[in-house]
N, C-alpha and C. Protein backbone atom coordinates (compact mmCIF):
# COMPACT_ATOMS: atom_id res chain seq x y z
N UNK A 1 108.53 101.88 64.03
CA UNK A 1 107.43 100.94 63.97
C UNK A 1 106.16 101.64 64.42
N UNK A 2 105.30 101.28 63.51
CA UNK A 2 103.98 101.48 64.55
C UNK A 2 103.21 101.14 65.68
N UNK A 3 102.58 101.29 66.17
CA UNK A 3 101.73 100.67 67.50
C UNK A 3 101.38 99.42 66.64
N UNK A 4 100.24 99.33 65.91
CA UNK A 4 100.34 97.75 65.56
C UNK A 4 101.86 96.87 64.99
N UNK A 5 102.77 97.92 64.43
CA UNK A 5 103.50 96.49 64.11
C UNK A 5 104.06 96.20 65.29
N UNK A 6 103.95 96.97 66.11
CA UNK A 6 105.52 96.62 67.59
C UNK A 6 104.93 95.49 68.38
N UNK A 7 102.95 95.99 68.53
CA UNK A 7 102.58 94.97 69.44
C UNK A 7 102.41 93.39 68.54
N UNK A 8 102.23 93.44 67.31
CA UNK A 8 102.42 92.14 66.50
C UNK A 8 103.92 91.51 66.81
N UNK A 9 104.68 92.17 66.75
CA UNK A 9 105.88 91.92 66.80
C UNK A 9 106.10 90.87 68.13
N UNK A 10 105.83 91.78 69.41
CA UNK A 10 105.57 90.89 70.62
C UNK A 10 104.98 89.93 71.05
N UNK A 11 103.44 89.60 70.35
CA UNK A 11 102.78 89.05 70.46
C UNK A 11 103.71 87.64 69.88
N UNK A 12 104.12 87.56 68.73
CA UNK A 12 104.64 86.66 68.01
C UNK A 12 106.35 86.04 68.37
N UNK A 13 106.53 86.95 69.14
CA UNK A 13 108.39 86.82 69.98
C UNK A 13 108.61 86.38 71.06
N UNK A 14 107.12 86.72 71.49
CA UNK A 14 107.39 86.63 73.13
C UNK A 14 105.79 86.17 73.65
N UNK A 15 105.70 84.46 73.73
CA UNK A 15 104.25 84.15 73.66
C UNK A 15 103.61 84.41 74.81
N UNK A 16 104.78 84.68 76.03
CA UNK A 16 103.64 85.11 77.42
C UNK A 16 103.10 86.32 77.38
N UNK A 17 103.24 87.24 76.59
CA UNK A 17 102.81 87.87 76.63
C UNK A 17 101.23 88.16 75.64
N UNK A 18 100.97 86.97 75.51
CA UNK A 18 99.52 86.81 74.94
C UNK A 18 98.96 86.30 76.03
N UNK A 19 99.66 85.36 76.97
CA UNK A 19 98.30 85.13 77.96
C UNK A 19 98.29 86.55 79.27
N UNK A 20 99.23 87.05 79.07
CA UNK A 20 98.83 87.92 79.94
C UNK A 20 98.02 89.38 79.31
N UNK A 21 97.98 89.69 77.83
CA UNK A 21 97.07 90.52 77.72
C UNK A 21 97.87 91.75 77.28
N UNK A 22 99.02 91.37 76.68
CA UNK A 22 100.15 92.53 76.50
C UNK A 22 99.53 93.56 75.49
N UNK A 23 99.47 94.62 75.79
CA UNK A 23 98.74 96.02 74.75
C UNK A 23 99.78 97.10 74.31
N UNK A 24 100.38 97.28 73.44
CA UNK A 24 101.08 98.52 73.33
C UNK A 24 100.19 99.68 72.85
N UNK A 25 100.75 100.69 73.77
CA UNK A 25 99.55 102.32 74.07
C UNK A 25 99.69 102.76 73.24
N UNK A 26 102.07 103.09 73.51
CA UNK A 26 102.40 104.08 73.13
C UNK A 26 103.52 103.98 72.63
N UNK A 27 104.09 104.38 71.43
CA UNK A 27 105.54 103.78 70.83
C UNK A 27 106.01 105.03 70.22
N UNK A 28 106.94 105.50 70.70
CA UNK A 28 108.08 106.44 69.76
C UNK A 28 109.49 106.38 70.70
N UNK A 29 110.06 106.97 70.19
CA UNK A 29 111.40 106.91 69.72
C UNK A 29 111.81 107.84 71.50
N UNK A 30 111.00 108.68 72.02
CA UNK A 30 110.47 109.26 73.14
C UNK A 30 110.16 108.69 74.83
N UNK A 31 108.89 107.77 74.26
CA UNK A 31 108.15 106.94 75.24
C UNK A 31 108.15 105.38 74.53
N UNK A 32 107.54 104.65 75.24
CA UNK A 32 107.07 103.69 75.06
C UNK A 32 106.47 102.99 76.43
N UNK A 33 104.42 102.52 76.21
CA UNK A 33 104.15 102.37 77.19
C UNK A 33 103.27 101.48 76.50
N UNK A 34 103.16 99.99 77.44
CA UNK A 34 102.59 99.24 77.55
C UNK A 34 101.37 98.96 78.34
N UNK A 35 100.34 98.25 78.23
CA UNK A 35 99.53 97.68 79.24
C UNK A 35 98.90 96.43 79.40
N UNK A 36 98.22 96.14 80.06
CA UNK A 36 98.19 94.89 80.39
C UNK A 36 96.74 94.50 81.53
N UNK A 37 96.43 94.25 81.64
CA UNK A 37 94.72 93.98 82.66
C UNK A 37 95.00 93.32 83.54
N UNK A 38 94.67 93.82 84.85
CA UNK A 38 95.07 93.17 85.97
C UNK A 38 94.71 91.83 86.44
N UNK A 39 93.26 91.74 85.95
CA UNK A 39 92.38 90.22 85.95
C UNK A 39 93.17 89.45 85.56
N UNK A 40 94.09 89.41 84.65
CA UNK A 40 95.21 88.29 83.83
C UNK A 40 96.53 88.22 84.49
N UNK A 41 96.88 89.15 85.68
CA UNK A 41 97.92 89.11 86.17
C UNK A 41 98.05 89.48 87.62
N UNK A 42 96.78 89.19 88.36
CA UNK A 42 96.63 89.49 89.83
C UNK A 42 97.35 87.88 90.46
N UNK A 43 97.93 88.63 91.76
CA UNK A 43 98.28 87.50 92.66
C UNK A 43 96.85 86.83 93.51
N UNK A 44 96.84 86.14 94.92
CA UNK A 44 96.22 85.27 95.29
C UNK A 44 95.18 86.63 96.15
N UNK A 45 95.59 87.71 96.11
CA UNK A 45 95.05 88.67 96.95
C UNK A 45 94.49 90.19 96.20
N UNK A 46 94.44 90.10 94.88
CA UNK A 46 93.98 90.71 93.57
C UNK A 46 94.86 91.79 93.35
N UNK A 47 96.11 91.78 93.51
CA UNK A 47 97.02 92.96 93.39
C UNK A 47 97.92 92.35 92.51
N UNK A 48 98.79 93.46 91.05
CA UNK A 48 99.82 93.12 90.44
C UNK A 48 100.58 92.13 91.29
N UNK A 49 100.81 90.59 90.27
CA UNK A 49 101.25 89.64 90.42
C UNK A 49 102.85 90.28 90.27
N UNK A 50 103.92 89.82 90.90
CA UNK A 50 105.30 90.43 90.87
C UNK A 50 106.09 90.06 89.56
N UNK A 51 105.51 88.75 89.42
CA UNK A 51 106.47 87.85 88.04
C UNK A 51 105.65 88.76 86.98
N UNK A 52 104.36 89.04 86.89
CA UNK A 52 104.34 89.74 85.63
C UNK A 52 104.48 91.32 85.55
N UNK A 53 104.44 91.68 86.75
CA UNK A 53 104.96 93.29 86.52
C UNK A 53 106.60 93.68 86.46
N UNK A 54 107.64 92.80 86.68
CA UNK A 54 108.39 92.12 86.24
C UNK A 54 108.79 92.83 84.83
N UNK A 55 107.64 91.70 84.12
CA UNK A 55 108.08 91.07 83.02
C UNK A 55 107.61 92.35 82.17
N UNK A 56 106.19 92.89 82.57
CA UNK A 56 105.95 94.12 82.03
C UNK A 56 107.25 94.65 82.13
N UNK A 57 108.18 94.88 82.78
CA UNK A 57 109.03 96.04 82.78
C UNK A 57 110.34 95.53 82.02
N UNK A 58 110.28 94.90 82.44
CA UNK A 58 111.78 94.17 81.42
C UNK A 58 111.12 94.26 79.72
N UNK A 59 109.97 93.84 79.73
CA UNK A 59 109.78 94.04 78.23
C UNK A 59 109.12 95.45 77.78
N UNK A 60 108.97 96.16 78.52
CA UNK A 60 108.21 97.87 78.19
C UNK A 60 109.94 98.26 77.73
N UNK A 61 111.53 98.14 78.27
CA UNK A 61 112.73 98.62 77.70
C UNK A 61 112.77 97.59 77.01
N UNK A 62 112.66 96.55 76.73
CA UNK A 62 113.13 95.82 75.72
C UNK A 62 112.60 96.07 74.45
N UNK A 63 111.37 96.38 74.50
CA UNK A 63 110.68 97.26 73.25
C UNK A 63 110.69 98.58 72.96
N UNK A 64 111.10 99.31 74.10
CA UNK A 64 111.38 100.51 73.62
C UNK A 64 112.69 100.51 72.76
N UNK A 65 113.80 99.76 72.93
CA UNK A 65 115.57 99.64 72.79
C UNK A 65 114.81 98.86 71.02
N UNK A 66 114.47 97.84 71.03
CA UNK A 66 114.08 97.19 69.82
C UNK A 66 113.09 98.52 68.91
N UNK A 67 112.51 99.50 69.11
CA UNK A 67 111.78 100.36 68.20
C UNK A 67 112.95 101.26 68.08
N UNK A 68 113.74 101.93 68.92
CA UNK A 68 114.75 102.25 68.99
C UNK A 68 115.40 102.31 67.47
N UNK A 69 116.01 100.99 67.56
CA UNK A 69 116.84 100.51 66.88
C UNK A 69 116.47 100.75 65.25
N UNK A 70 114.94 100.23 65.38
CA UNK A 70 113.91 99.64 64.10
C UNK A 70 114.13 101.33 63.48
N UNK A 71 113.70 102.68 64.04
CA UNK A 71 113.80 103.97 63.92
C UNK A 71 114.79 104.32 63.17
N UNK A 72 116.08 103.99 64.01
CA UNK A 72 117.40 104.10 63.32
C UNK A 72 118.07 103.08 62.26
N UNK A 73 117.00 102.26 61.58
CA UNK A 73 117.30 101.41 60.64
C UNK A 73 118.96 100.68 60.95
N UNK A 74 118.99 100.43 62.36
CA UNK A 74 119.19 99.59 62.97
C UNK A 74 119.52 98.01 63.41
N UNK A 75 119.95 96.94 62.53
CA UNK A 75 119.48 95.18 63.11
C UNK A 75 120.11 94.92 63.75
N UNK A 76 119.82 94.53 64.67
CA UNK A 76 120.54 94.32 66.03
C UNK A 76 119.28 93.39 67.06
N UNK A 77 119.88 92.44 67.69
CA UNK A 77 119.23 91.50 68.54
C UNK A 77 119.28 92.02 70.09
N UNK A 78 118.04 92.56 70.67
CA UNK A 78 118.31 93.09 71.90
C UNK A 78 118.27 91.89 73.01
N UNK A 79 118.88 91.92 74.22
CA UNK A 79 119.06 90.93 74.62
C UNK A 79 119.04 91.79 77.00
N UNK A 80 118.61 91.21 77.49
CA UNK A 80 118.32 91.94 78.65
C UNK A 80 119.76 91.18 79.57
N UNK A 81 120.35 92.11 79.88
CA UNK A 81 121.60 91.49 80.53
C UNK A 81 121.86 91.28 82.36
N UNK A 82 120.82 92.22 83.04
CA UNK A 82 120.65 92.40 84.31
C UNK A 82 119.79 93.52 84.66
N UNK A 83 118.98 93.30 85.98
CA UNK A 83 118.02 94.05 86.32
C UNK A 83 117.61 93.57 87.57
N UNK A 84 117.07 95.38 88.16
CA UNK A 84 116.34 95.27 89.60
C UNK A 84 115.08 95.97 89.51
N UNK A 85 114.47 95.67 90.54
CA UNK A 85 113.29 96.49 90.83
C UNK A 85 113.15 96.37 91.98
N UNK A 86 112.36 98.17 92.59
CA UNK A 86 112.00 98.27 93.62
C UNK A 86 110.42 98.67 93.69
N UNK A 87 109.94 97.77 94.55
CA UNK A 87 108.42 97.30 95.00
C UNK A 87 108.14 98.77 96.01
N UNK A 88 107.55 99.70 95.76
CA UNK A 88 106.86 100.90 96.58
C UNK A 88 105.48 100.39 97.47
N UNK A 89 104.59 100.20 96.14
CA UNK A 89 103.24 99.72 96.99
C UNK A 89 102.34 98.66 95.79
N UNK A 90 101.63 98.01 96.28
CA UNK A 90 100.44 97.33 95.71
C UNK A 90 100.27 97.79 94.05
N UNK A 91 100.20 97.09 93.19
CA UNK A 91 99.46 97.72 91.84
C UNK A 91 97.67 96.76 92.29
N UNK A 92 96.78 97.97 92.04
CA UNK A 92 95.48 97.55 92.34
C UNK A 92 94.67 97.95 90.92
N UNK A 93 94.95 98.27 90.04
CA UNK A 93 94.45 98.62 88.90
C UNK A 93 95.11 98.12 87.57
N UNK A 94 94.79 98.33 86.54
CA UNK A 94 95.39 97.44 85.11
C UNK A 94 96.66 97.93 85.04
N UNK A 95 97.18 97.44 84.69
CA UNK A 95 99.50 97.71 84.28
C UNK A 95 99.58 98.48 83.62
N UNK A 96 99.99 99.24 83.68
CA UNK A 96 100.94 100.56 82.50
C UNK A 96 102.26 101.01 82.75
N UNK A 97 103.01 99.90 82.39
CA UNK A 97 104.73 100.40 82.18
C UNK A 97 105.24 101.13 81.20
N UNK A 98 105.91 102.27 81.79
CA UNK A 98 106.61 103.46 80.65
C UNK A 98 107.71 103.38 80.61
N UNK A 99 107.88 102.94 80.07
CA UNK A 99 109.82 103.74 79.49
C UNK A 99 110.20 105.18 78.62
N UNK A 100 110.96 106.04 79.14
CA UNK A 100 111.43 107.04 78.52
C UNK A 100 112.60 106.51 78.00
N UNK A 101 113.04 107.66 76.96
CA UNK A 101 114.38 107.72 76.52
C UNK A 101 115.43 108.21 77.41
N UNK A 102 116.59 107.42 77.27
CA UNK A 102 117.96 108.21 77.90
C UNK A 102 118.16 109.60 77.60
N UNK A 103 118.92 109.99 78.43
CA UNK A 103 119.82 111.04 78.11
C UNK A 103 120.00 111.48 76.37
N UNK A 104 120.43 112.16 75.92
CA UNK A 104 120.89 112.23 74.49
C UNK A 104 122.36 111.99 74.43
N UNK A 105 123.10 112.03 75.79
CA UNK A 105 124.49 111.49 75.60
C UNK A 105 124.86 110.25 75.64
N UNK A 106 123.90 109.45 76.34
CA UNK A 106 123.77 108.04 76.60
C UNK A 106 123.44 107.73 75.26
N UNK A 107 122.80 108.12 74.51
CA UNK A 107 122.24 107.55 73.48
C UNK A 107 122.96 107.65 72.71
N UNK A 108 123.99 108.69 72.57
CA UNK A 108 124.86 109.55 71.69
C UNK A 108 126.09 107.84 71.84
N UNK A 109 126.92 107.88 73.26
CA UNK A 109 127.46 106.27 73.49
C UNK A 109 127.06 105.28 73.14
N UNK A 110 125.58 105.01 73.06
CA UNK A 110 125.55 103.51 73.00
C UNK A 110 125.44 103.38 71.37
N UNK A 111 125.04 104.63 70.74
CA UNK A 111 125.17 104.03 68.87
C UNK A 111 126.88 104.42 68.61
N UNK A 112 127.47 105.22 68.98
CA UNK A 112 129.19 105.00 68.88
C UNK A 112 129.87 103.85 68.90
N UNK A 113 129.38 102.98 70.10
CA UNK A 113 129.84 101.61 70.67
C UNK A 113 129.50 100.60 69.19
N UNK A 114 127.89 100.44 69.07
CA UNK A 114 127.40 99.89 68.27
C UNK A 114 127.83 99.76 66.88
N UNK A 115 128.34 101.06 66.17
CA UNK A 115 128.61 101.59 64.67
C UNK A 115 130.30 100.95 65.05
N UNK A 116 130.74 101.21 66.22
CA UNK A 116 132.41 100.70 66.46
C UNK A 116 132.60 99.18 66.39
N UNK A 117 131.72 98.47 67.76
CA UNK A 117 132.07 97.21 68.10
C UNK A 117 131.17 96.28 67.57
N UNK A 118 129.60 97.02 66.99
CA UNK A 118 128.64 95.81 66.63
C UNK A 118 127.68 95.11 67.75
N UNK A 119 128.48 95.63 68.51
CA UNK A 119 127.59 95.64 69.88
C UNK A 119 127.72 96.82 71.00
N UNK A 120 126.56 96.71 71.53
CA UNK A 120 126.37 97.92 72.94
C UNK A 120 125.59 97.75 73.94
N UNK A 121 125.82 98.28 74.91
CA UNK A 121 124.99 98.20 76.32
C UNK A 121 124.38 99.45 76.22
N UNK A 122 122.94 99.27 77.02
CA UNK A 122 123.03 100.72 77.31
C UNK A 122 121.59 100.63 78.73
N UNK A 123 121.59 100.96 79.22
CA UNK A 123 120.73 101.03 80.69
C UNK A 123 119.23 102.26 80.92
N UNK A 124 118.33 100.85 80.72
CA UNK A 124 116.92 101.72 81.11
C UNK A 124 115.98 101.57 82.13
N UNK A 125 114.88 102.54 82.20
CA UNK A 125 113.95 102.42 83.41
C UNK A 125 113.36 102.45 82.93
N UNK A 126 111.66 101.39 83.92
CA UNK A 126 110.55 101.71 83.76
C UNK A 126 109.91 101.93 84.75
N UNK A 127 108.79 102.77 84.74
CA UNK A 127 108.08 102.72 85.97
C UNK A 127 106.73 102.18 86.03
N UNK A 128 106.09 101.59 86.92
CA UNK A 128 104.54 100.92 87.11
C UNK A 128 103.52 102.17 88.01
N UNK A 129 102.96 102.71 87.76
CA UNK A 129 102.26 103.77 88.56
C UNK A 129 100.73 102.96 89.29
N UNK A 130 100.45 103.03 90.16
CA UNK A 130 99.36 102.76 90.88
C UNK A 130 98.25 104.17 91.02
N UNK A 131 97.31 104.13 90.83
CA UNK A 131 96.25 105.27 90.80
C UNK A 131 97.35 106.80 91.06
N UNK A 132 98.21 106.95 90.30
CA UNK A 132 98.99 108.19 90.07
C UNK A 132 100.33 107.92 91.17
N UNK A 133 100.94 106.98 91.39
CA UNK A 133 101.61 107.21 92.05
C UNK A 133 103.02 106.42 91.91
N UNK A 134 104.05 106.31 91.43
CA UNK A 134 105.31 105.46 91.02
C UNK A 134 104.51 104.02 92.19
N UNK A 135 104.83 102.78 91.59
CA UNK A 135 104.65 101.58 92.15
C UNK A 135 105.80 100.56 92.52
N UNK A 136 106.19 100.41 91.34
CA UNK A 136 107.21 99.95 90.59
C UNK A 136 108.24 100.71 90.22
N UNK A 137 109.70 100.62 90.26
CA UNK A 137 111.13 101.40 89.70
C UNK A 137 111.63 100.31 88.96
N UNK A 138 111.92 100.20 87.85
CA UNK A 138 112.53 99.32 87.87
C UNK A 138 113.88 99.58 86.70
N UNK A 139 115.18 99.20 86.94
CA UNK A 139 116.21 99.56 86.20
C UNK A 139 116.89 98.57 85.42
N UNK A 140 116.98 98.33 84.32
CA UNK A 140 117.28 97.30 83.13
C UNK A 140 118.79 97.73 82.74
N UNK A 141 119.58 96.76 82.21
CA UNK A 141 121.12 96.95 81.69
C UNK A 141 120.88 96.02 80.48
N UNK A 142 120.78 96.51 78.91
CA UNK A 142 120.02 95.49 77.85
C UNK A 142 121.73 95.88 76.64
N UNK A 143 121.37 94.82 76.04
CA UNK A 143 122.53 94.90 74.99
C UNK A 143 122.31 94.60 73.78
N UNK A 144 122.75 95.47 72.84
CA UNK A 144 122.34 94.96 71.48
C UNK A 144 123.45 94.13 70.32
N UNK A 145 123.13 93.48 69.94
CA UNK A 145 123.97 92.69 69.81
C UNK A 145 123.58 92.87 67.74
N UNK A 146 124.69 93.22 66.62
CA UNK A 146 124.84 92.78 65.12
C UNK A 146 123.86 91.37 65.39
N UNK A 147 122.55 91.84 64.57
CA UNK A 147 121.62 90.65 64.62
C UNK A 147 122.32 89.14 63.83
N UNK A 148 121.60 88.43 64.96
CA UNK A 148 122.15 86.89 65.01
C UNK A 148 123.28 86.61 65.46
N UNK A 149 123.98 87.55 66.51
CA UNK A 149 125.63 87.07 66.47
C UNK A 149 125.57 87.13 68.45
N UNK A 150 125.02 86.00 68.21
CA UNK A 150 125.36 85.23 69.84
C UNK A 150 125.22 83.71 69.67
């Protein structure tokens, strides 16, 4: 997909992420990095609000796993199955969640599983950086599921 179709894509799938200002940067098969303006998602004390840096991160892998897929001509319904994050310090500037790609063996498993069972797990990170510095960790467990079959 391209940068415009992925962020159309979101915009239209996932409506909170229009009031919060959702931007896709950066999309390949590599990275994928989102952003977002802090004015639209500050708490009561002007720092990244938690529910939406959050959500930035759950959806920076959920779109990376969904372009993913789209790449590898792929249909499959991604679906977020469990997740943590760990809070470092303050975000004081606009959101930019990255996701990298797995491993190549991880990746190598989770389309084996997929081409076998029709479905797969497979486990990602994103990170939130504050004026250069990790903010946010956050670790996702997402599953793809033979589209429409849940």
């Amino acid at each position: 997909m391209t940068i415009e179709q992925l962020e159309s894509y979101i915009l239209n799938n996932v409506p909170l992420t229009k009031h919060m200002g959702v931007k896709v940067t950066q999309c390949s098969v590599e990275k994928l990095e989102l952003s977002a303006p802090l004015d639209k998602n500050s708490n009561h004390v002007g720092t990244g609000f938690g529910g939406s840096l959050g959500a930035m991160q759950a959806l920076c892998c959920w779109a990376w796993l969904t372009n993913f897929l789209d790449e590898n001509k792929i249909e499959a319904t991604v679906v977020l199955q469990e997740s943590a994050s760990k809070f470092k310090k303050p975000v004081t500037e606009n959101i930019v969640a990255s996701c990298f790609s797995p491993d190549k063996q991880i990746i190598k498993q989770f389309l084996s599983s997929f081409t076998k069972k029709k479905k797969a797990r497979i486990e990602l990170n994103s990170v939130i950086c504050s004026h250069g510095q990790p903010a946010i960790i956050y670790e996702g467990k997402y599953v793809a599921l033979e589209a429409h079959n849940f």
